[in-house]
C-alpha atoms as a PDB file:
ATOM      1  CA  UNK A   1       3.015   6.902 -17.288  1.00  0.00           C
ATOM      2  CA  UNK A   2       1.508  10.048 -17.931  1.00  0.00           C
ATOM      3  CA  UNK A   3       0.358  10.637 -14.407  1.00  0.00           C
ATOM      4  CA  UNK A   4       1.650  14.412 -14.215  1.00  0.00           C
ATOM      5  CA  UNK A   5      -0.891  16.775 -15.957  1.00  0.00           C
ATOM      6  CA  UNK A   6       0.224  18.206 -19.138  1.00  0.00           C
ATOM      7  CA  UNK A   7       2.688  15.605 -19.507  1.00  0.00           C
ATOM      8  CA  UNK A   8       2.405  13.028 -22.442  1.00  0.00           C
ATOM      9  CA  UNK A   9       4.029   9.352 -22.250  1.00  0.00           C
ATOM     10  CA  UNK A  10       4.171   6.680 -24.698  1.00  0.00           C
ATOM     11  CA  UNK A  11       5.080   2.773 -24.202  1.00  0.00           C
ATOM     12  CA  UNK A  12       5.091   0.006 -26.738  1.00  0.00           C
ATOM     13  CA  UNK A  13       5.753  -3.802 -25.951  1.00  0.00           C
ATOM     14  CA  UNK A  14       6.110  -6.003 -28.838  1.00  0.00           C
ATOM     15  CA  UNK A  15       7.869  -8.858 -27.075  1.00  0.00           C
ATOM     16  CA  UNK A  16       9.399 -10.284 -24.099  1.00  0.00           C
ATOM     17  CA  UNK A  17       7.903  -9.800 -20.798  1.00  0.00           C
ATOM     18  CA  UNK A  18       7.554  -6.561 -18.638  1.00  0.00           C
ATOM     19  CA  UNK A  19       6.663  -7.473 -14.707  1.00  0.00           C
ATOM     20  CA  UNK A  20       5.130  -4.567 -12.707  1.00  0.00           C
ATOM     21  CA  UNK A  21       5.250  -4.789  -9.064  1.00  0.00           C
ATOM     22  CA  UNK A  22       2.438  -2.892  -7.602  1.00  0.00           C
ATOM     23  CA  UNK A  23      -0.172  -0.160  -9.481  1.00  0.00           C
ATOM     24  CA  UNK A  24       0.606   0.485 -12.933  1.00  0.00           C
ATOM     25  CA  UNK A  25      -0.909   4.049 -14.303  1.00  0.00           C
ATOM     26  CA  UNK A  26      -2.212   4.537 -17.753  1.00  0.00           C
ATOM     27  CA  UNK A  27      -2.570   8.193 -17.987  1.00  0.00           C
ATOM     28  CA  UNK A  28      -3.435  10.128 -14.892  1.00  0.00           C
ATOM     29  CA  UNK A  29      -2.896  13.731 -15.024  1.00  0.00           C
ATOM     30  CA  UNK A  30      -1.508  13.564 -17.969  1.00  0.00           C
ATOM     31  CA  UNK A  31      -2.288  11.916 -21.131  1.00  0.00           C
ATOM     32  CA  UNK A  32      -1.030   8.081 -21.316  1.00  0.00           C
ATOM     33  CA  UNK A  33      -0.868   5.252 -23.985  1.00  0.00           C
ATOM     34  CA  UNK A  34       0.130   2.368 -23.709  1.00  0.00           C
ATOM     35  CA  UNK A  35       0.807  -0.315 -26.800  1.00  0.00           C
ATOM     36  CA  UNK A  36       0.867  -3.798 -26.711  1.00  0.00           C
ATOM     37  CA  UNK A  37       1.711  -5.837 -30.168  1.00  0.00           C
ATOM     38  CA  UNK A  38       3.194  -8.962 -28.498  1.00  0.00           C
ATOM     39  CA  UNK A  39       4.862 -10.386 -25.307  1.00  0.00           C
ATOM     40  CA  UNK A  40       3.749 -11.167 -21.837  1.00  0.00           C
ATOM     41  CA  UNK A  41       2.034  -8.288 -19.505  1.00  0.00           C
ATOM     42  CA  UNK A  42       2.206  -8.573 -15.808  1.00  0.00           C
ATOM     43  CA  UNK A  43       1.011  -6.643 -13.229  1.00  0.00           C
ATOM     44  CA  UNK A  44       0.957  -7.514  -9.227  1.00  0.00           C
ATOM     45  CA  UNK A  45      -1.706  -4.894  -8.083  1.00  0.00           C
ATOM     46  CA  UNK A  46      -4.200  -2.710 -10.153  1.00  0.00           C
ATOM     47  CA  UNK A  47      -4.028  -1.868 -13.869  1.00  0.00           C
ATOM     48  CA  UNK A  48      -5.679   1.891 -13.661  1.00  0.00           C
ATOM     49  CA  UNK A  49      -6.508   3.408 -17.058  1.00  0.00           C
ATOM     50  CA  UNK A  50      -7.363   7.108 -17.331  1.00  0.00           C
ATOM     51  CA  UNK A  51      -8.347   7.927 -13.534  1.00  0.00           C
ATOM     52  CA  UNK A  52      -8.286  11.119 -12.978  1.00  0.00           C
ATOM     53  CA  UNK A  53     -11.396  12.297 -15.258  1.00  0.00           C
ATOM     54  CA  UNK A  54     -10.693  15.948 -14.363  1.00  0.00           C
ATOM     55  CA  UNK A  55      -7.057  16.263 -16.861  1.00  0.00           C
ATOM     56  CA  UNK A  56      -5.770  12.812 -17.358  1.00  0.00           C
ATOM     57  CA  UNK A  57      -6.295  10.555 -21.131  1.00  0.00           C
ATOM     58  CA  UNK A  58      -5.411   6.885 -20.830  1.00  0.00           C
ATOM     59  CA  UNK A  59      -5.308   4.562 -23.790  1.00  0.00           C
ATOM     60  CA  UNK A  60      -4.630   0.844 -23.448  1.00  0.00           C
ATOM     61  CA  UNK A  61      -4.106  -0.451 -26.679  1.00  0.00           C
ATOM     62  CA  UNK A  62      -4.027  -4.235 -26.445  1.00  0.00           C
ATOM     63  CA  UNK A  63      -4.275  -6.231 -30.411  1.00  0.00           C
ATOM     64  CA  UNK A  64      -1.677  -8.885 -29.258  1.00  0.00           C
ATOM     65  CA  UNK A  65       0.006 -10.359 -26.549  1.00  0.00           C
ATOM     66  CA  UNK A  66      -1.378 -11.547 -22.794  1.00  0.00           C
ATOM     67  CA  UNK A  67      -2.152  -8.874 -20.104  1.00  0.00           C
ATOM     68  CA  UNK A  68      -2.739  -9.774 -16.522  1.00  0.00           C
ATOM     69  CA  UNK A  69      -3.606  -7.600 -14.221  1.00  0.00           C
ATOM     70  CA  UNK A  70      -5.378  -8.957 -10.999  1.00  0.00           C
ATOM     71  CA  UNK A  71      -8.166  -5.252 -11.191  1.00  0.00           C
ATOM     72  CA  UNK A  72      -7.989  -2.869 -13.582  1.00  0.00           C
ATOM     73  CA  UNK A  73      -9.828   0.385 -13.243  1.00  0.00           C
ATOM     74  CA  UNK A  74     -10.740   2.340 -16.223  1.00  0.00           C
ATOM     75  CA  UNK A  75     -12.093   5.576 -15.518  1.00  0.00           C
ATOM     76  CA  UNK A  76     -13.992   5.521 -12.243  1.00  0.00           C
ATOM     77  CA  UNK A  77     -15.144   2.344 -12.815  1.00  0.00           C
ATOM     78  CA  UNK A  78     -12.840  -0.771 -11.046  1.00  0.00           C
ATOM     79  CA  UNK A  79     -13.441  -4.248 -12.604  1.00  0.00           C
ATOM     80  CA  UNK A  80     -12.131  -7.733 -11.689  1.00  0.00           C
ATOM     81  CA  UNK A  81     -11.512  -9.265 -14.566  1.00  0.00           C
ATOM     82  CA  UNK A  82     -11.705 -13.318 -13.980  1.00  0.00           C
ATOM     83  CA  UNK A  83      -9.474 -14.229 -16.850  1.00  0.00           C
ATOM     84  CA  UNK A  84      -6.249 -12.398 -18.734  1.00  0.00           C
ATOM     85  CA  UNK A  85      -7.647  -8.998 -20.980  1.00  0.00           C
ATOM     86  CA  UNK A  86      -8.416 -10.505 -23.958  1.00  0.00           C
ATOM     87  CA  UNK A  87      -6.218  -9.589 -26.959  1.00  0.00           C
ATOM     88  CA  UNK A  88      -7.979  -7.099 -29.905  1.00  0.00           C
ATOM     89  CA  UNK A  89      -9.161  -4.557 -27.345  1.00  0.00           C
ATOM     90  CA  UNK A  90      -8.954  -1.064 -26.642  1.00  0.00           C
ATOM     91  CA  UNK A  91      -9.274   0.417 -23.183  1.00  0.00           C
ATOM     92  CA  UNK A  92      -9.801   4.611 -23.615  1.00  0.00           C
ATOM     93  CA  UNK A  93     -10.645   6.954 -20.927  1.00  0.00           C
ATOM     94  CA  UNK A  94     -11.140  10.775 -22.143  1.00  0.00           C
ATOM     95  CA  UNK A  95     -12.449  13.393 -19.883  1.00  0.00           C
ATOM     96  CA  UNK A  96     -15.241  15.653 -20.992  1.00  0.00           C
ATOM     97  CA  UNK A  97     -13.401  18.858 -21.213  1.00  0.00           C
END
């Protein structure tokens, strides 16, 4: 979401479970935030956060729930995280512009 420069995309999950097969973008191009107040987050591939440091914005906005993506990649920077995100954070990514 939010992959397409100048475009801006918003997603909340408060409950329930949303399964993403393969790469899930968090602002690209474009500017992309994504909420997460409750329910289960699933990803199969890479959770990438604000990648494209030339136009895109990511926020990852994470106070409740469970989140488990296998990578994630905020920015440039790719991490492996060994357990699920941890609830109460907040993954930004802002280009100098």
């Amino acid at each position: 979401m939010g992959t397409v420069q100048g475009v801006t995309a918003v997603f909340n999950l408060s409950g329930g479970t949303l399964n993403v097969t393969g790469q899930e973008g968090v602002g690209g191009g474009g500017d992309g935030t994504f909420n997460q107040t409750g329910g289960d987050h699933l990803v199969s591939a890479e959770l990438t956060v604000g990648t494209l440091a030339a136009s895109g914005h990511g926020i990852f906005n994470y106070p409740a729930g469970t989140s488990r993506p296998p990578r994630s990649k905020i920015g440039g920077s790719s991490i492996t995280p060994a357990a699920p995100l941890t609830p109460a954070c907040l993954i930004t990514s802002r280009p100098s512009r």
